[in-house]
C-alpha atoms as a PDB file:
ATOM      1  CA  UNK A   1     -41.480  -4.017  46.328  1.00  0.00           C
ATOM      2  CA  UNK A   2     -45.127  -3.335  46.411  1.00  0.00           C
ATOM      3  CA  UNK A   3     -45.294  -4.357  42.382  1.00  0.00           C
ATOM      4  CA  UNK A   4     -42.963  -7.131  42.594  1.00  0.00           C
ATOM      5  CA  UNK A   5     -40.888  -5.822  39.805  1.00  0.00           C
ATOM      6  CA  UNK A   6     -37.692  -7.172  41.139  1.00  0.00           C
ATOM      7  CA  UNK A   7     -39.011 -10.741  41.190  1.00  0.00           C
ATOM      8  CA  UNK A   8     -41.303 -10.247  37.809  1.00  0.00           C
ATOM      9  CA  UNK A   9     -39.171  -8.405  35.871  1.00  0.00           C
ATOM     10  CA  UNK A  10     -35.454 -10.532  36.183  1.00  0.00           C
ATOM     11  CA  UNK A  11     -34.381  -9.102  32.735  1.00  0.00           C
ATOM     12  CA  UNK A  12     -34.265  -5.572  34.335  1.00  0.00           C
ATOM     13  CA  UNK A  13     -32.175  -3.577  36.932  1.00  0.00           C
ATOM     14  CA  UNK A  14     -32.835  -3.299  40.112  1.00  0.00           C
ATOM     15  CA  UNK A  15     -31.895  -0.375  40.942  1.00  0.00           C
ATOM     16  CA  UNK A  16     -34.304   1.860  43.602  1.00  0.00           C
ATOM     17  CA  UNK A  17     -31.520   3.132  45.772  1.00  0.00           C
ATOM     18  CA  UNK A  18     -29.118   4.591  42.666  1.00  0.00           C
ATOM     19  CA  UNK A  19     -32.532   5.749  41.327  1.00  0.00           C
ATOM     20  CA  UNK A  20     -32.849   7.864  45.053  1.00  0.00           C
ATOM     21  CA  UNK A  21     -29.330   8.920  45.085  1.00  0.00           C
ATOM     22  CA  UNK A  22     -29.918  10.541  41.547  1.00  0.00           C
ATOM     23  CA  UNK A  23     -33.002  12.095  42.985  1.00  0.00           C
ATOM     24  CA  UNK A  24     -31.633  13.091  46.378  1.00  0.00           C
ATOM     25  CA  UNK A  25     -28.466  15.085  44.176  1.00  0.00           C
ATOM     26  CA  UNK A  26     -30.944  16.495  42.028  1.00  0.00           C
ATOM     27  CA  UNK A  27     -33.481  17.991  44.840  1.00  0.00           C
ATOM     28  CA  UNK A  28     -31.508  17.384  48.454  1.00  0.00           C
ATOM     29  CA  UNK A  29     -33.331  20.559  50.512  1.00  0.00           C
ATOM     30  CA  UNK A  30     -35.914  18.672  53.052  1.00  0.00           C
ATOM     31  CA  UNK A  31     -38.208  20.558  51.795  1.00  0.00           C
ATOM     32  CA  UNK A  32     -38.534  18.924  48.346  1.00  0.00           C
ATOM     33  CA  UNK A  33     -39.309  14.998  49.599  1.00  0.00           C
ATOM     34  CA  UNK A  34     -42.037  14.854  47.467  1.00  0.00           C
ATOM     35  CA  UNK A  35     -39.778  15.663  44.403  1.00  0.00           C
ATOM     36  CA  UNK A  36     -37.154  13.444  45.822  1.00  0.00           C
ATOM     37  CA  UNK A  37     -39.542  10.398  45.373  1.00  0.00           C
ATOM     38  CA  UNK A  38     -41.793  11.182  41.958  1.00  0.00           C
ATOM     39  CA  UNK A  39     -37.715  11.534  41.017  1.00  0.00           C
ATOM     40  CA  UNK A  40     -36.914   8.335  42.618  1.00  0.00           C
ATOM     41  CA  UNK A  41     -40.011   6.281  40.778  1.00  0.00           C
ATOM     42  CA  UNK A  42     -39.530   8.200  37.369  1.00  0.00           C
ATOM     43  CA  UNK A  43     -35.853   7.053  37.346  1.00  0.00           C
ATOM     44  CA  UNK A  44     -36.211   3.887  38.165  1.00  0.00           C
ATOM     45  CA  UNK A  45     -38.940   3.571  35.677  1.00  0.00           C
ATOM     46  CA  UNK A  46     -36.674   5.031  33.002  1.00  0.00           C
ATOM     47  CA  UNK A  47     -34.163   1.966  33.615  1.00  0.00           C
ATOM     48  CA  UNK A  48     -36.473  -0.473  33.650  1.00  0.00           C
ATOM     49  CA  UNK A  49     -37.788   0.477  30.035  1.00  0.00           C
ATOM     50  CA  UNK A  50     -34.175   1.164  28.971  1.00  0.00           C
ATOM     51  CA  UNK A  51     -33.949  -2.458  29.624  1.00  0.00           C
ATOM     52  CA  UNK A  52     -37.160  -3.369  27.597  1.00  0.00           C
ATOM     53  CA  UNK A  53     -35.796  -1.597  24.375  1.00  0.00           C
ATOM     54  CA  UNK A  54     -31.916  -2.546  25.114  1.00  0.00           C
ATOM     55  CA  UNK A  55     -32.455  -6.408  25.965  1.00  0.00           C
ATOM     56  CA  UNK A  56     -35.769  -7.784  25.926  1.00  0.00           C
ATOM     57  CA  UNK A  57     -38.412  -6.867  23.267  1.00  0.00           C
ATOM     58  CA  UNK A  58     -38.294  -7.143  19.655  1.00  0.00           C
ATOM     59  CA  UNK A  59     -38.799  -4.221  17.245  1.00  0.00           C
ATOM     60  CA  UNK A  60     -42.341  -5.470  16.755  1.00  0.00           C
ATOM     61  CA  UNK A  61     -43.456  -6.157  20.323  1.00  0.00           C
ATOM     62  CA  UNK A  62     -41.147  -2.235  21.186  1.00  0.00           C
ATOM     63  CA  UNK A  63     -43.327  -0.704  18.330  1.00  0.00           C
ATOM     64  CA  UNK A  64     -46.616  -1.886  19.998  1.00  0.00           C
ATOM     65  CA  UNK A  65     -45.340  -0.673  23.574  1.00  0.00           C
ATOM     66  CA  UNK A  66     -44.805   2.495  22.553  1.00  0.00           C
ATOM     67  CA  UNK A  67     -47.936   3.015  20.274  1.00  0.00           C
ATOM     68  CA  UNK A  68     -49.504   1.561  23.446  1.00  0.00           C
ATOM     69  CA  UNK A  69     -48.301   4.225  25.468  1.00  0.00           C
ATOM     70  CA  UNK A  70     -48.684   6.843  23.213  1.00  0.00           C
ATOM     71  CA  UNK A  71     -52.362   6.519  23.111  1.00  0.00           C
ATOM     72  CA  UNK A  72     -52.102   5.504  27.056  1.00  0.00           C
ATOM     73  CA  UNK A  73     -54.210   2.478  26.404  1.00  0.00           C
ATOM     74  CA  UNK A  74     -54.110  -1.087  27.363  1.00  0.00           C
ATOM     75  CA  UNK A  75     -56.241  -2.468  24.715  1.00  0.00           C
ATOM     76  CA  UNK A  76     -53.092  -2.963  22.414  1.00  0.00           C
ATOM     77  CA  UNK A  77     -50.501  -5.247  24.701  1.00  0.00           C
ATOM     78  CA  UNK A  78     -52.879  -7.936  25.178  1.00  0.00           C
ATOM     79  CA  UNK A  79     -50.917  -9.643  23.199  1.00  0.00           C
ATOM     80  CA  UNK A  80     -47.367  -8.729  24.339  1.00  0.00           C
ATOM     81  CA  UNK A  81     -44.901 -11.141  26.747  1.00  0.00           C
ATOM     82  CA  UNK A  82     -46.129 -10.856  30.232  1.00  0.00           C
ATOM     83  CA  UNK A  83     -42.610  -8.441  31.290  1.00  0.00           C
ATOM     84  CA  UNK A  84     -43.646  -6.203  28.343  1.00  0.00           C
ATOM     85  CA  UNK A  85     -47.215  -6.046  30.125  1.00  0.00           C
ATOM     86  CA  UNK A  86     -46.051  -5.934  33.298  1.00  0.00           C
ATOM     87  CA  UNK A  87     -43.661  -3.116  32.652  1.00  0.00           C
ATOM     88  CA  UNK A  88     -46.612  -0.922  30.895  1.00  0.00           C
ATOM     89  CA  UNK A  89     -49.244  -1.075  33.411  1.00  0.00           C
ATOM     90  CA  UNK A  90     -46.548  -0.202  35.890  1.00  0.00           C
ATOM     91  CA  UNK A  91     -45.598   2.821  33.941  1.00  0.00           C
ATOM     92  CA  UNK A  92     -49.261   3.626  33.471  1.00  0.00           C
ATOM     93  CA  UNK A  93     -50.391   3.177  37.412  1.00  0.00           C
ATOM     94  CA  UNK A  94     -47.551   4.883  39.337  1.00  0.00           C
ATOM     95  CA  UNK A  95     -47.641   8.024  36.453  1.00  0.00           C
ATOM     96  CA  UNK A  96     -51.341   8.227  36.935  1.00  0.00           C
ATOM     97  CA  UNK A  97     -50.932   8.201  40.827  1.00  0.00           C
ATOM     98  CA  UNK A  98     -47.900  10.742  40.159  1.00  0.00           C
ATOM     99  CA  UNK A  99     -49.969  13.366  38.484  1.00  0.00           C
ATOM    100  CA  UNK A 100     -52.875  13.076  41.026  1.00  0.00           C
ATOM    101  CA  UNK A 101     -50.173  13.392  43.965  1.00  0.00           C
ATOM    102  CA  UNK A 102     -48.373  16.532  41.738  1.00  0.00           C
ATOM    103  CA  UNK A 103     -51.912  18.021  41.506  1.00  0.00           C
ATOM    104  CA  UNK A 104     -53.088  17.666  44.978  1.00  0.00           C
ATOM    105  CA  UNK A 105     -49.895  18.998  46.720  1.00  0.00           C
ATOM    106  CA  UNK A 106     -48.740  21.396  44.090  1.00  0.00           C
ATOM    107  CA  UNK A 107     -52.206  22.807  42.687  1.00  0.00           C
ATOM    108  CA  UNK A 108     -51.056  22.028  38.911  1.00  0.00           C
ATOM    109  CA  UNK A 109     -54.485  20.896  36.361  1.00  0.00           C
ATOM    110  CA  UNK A 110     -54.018  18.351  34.011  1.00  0.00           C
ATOM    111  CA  UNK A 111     -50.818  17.246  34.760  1.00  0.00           C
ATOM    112  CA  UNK A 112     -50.851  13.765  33.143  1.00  0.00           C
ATOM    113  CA  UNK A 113     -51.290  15.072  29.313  1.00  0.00           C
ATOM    114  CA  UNK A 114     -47.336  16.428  30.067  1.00  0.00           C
ATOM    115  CA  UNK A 115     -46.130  13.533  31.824  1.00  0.00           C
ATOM    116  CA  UNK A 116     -47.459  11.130  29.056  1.00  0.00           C
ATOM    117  CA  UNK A 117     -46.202  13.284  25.972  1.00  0.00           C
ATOM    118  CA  UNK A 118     -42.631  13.389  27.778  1.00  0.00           C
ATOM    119  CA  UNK A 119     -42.940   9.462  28.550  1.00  0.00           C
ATOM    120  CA  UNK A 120     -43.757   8.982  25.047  1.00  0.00           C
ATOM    121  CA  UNK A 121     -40.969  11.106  23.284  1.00  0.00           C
ATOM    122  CA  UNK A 122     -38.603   9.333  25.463  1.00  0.00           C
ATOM    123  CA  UNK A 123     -39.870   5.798  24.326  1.00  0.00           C
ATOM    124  CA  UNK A 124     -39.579   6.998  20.756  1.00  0.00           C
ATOM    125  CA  UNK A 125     -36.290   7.751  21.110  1.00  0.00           C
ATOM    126  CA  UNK A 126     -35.163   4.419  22.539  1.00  0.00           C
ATOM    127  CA  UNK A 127     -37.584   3.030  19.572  1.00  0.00           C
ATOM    128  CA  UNK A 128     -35.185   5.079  16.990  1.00  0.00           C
ATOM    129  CA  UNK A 129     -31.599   3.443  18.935  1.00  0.00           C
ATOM    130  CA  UNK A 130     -33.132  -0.167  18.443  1.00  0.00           C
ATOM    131  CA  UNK A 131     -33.693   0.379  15.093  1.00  0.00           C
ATOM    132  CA  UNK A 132     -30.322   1.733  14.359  1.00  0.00           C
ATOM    133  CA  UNK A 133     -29.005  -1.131  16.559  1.00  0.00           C
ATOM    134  CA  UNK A 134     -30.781  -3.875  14.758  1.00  0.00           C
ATOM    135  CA  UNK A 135     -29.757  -2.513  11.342  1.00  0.00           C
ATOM    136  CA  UNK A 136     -26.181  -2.318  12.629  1.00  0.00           C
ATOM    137  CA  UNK A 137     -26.314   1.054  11.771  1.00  0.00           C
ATOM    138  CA  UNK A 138     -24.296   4.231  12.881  1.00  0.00           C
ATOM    139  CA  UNK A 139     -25.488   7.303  12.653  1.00  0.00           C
ATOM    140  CA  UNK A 140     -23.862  10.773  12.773  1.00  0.00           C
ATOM    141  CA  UNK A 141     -22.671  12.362  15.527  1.00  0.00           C
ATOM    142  CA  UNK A 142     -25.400  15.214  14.408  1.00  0.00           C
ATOM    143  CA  UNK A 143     -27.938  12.474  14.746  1.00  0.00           C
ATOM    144  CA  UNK A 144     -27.058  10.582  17.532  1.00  0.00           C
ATOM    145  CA  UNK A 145     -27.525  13.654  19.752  1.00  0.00           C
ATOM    146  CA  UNK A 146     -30.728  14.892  18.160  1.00  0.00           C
ATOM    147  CA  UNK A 147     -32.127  11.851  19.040  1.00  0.00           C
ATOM    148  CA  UNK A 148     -30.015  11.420  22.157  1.00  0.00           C
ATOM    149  CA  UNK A 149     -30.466  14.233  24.235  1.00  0.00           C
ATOM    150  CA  UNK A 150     -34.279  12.809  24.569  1.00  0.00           C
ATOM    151  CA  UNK A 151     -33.724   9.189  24.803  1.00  0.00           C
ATOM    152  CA  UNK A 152     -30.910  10.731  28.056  1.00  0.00           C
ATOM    153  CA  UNK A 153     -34.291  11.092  30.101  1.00  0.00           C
ATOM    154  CA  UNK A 154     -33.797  14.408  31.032  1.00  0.00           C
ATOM    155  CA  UNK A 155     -36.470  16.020  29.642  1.00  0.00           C
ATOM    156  CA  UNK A 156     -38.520  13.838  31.844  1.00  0.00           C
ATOM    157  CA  UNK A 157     -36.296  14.900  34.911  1.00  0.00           C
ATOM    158  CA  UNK A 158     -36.806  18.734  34.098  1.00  0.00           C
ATOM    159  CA  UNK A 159     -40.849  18.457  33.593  1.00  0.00           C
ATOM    160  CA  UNK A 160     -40.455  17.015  37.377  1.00  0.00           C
ATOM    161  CA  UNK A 161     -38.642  19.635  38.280  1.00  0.00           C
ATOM    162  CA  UNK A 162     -41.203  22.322  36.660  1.00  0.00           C
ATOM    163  CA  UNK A 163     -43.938  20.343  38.403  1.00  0.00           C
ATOM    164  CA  UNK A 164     -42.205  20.154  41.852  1.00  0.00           C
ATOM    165  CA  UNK A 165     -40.466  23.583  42.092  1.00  0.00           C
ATOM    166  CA  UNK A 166     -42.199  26.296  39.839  1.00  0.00           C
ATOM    167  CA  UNK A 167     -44.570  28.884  40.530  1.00  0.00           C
ATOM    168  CA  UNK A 168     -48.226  27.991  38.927  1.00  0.00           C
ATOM    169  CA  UNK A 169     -49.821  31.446  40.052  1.00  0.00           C
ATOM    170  CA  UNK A 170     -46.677  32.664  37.104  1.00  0.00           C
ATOM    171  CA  UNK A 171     -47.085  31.108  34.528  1.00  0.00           C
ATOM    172  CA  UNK A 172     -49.050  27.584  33.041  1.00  0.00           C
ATOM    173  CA  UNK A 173     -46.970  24.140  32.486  1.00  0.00           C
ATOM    174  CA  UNK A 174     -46.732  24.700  28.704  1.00  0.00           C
ATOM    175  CA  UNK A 175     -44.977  28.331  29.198  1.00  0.00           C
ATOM    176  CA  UNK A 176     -42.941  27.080  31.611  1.00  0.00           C
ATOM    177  CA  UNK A 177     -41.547  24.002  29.182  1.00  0.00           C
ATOM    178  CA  UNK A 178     -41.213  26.618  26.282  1.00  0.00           C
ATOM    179  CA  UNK A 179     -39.222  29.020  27.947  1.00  0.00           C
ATOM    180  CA  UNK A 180     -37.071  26.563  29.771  1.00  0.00           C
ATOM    181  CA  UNK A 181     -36.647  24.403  26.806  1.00  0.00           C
ATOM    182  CA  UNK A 182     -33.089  25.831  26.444  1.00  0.00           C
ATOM    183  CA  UNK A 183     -31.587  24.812  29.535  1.00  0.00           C
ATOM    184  CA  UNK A 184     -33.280  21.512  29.320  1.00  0.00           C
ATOM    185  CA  UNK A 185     -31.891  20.594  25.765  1.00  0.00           C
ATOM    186  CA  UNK A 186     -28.451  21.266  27.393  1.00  0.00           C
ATOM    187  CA  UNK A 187     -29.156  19.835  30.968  1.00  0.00           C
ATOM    188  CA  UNK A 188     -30.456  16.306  28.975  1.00  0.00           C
ATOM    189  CA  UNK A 189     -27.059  17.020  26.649  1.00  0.00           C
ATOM    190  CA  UNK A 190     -24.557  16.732  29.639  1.00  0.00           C
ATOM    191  CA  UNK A 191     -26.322  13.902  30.752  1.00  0.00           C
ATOM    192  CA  UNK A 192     -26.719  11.863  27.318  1.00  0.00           C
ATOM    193  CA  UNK A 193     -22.842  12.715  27.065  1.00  0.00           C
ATOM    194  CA  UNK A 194     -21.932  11.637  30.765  1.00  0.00           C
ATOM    195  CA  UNK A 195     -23.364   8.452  30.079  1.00  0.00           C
ATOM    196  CA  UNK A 196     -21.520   7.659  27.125  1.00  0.00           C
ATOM    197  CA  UNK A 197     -18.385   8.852  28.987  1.00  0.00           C
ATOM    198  CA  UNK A 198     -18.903   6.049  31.843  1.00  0.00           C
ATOM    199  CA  UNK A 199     -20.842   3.362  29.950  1.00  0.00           C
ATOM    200  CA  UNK A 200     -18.861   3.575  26.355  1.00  0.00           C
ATOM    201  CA  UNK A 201     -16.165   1.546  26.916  1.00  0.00           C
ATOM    202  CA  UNK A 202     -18.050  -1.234  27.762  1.00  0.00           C
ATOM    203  CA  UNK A 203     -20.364  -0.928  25.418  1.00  0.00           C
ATOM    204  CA  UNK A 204     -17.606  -0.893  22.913  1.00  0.00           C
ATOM    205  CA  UNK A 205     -16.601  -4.190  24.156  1.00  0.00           C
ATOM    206  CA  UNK A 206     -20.167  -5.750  24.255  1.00  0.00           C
ATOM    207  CA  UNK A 207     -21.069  -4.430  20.148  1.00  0.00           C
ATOM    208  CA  UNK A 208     -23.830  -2.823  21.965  1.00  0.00           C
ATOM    209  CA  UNK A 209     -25.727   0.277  20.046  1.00  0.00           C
ATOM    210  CA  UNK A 210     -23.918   3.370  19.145  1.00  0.00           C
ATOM    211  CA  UNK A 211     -22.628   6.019  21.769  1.00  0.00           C
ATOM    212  CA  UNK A 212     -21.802   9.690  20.681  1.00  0.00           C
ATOM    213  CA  UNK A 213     -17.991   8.348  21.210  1.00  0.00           C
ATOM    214  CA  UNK A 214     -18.344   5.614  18.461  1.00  0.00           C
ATOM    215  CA  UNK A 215     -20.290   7.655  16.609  1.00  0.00           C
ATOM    216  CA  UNK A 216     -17.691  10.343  16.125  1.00  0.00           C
ATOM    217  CA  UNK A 217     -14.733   7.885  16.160  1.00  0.00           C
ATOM    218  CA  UNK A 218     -16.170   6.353  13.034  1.00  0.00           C
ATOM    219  CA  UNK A 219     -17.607   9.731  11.281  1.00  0.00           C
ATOM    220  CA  UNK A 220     -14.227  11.118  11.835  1.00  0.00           C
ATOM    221  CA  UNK A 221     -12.099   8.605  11.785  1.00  0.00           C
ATOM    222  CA  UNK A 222     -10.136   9.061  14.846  1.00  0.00           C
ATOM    223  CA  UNK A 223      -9.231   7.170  18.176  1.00  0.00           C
ATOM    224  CA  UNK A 224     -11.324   6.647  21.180  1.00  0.00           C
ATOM    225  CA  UNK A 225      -9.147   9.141  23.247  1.00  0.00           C
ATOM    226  CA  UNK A 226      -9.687  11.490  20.229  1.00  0.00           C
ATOM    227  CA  UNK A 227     -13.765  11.144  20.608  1.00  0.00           C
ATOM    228  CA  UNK A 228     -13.183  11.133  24.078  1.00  0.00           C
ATOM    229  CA  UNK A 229     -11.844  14.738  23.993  1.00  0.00           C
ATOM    230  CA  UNK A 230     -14.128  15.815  21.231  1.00  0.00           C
ATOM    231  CA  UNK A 231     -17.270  14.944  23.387  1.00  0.00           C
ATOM    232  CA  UNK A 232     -15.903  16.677  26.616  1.00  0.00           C
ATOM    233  CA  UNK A 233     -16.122  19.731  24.331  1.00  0.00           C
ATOM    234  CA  UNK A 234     -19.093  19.119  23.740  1.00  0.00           C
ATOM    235  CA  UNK A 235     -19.752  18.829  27.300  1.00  0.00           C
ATOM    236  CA  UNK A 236     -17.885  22.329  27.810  1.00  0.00           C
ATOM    237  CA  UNK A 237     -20.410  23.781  25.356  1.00  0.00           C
ATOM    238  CA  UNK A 238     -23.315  22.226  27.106  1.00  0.00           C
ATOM    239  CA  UNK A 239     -22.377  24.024  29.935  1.00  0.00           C
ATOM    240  CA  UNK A 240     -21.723  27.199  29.320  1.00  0.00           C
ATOM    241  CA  UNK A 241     -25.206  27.311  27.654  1.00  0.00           C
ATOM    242  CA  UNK A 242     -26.661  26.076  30.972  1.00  0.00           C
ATOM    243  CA  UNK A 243     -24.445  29.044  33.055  1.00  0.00           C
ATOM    244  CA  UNK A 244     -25.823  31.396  30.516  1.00  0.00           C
ATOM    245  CA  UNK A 245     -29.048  30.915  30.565  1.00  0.00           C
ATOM    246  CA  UNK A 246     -29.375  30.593  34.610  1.00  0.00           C
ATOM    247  CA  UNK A 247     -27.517  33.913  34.370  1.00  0.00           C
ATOM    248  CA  UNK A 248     -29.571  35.590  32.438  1.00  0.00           C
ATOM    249  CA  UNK A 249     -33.173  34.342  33.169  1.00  0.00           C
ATOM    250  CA  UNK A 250     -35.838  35.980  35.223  1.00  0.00           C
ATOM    251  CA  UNK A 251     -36.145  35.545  38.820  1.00  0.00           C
ATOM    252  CA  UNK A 252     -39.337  33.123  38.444  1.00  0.00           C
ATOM    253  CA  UNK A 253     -36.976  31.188  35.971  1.00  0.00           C
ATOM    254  CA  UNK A 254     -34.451  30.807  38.456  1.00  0.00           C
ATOM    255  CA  UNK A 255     -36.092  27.576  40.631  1.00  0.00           C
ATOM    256  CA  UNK A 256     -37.089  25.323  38.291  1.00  0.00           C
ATOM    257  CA  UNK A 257     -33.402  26.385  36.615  1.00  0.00           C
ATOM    258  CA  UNK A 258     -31.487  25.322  39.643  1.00  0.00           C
ATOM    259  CA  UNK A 259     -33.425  21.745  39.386  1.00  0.00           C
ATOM    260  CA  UNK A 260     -33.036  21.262  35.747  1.00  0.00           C
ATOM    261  CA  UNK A 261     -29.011  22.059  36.371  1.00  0.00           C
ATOM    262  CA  UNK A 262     -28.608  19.669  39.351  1.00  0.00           C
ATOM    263  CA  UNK A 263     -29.683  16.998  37.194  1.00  0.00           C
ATOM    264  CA  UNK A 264     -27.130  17.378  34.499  1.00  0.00           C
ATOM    265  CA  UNK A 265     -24.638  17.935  37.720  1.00  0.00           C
ATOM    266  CA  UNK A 266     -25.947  14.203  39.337  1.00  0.00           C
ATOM    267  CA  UNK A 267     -24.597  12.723  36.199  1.00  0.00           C
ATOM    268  CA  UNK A 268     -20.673  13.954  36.164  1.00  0.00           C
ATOM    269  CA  UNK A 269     -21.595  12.323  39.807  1.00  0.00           C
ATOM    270  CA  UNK A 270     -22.844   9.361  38.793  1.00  0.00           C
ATOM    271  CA  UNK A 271     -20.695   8.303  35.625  1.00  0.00           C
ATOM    272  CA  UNK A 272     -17.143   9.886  36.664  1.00  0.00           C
ATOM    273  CA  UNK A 273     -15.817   6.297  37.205  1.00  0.00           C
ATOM    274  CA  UNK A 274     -17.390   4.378  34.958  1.00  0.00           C
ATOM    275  CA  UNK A 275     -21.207   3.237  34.512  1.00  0.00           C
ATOM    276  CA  UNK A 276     -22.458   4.266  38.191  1.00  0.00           C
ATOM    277  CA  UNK A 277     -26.058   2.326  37.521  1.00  0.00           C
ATOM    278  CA  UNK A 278     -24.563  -0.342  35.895  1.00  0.00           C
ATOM    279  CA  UNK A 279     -21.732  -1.285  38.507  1.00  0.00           C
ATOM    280  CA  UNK A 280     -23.083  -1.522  41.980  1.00  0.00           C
ATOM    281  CA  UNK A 281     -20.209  -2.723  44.035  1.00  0.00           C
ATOM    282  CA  UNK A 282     -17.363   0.050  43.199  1.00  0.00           C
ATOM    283  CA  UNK A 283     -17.702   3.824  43.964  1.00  0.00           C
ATOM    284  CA  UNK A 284     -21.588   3.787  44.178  1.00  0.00           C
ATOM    285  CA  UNK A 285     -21.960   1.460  46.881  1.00  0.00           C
ATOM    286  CA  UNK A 286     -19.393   3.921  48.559  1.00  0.00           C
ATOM    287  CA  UNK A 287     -21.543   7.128  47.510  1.00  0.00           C
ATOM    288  CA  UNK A 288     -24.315   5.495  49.243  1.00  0.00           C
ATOM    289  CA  UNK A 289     -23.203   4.546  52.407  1.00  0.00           C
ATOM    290  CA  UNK A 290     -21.178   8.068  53.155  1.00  0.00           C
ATOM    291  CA  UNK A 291     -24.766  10.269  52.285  1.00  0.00           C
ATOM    292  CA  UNK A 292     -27.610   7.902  53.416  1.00  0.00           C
ATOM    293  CA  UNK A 293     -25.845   5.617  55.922  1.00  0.00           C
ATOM    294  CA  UNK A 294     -22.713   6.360  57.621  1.00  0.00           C
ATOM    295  CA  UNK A 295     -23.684   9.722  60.028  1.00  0.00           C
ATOM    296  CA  UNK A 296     -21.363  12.647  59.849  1.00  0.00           C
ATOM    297  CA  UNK A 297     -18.806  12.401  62.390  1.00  0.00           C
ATOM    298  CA  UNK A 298     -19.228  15.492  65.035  1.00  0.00           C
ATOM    299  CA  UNK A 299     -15.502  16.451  66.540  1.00  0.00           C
END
């Protein structure tokens, strides 16, 4: 409310209180309220520039944004539309106040170098789905998902995570994102491949960009109830890679683990009927008002 995106940004979603339900899944102990709300902003933030790539910028002004955010300076969108601006300087402000917040409560150096990088190879990948959108290009299934399990945001969850949960006195941020960079290339899989589950069909309808089910369907020339099946193997996979490697990892693994995995469990919560950010006034609204509103009834 503070930044007046609501009002200055109409193109985009509003959507703060999915945003905290997604966060409050993904870290729900009391103990992690400062994860619940860098979760909260981050999300939020992610839909907001899903919007920018998916609706409002062209592939000039989206190249410049990301450049611009790449090098984390302003000096490049002076002369971008005023949402484009707007929605940069926002990104730039609250992630600079994130990573002093992360630092001061958590004891982590540097932090902002690892939030930028992972803010950056998530714009990229939304830069690569224009592209292939305003070609009218369809890529692989192969390729969709090497691009898609970034542009799915959950690396950006899981270096949250890492910052909120793990043990610094162990081991440095960059060990920590190499040896958990399994489990979050199959946490951000689940969740590219819930989304596409929930939000396919009517992007189908729309002609918007390519999900993993179109992709597929036309690769393999099958129906959408084929793909369908195909991609909850997929899913299957995803999982068992997750269950395997929170099996076998060390103990000081094991937190940030748990994190990473609620996040790609949030997402078979969000998107099980359909498009749970997109569609506000169906089971959502209900998922809302039974954790955050209506009180437990005591017999």
């Amino acid at each position: 409310m503070n930044l007046g995106i609501k009002e200055r940004l109409s193109f985009s979603r509003d959507r703060v209180v999915e945003s905290f339900l997604y966060a409050a899944g993904t870290a729900p102990e009391p103990k992690q309220a400062s994860l619940r709300k860098w979760l909260s902003k981050v999300i939020n933030l992610i839909l907001i520039t899903d919007d920018v790539y998916d609706v409002y910028g062209t592939l000039d002004e989206l190249e410049i944004f990301t450049n611009a955010v790449e090098r984390w300076s302003p000096e490049e969108i002076k002369e971008l539309p005023e949402g484009i601006q707007i929605c940069f300087w926002t990104l730039l402000n609250t992630t600079n106040e994130m990573a002093a917040e992360i630092e001061q409560e958590n004891g982590w150096t540097s932090v902002l170098p690892y939030l930028q990088k992972t803010w950056t190879d998530f714009l990229k990948s939304l830069l690569v789905e224009a592209k292939w959108y305003n070609k009218g290009y369809t890529p692989s299934l192969e390729e969709y998902l090497n691009n898609g399990w970034i542009s799915s945001s959950g690396p950006l969850l899981s270096v949250l995570a890492i910052l909120g949960v793990a043990d610094r006195k162990t081991q440095n941020v960059a060990e920590y994102l190499k040896d958990c960079q399994q489990i979050i290339h199959h946490s951000s899989l689940v969740i590219r491949l819930c989304n596409d589950q929930g939000t396919s069909a009517a992007e189908l309808e729309r002609g918007d960009a390519a999900s993993s089910i179109l992709c597929y369907m036309r690769e393999a020339n099958v129906s959408e109830a084929v793909a369908r099946e195909h991609i909850r193997s997929l899913m299957v996979k995803a999982w068992k890679g997750i269950n395997g490697y929170c099996i076998s990892c060390p103990p000081f693994l094991q937190e940030p683990a748990k994190y990473i995995t609620n996040a790609a469990r949030v997402a078979h919560f969000m998107y099980q009927h359909g498009d749970g950010f997109g569609v506000q006034d169906r089971e959502t609204r209900d998922h809302v008002r039974s954790n955050f509103i209506e009180p437990l009834p005591i017999n």
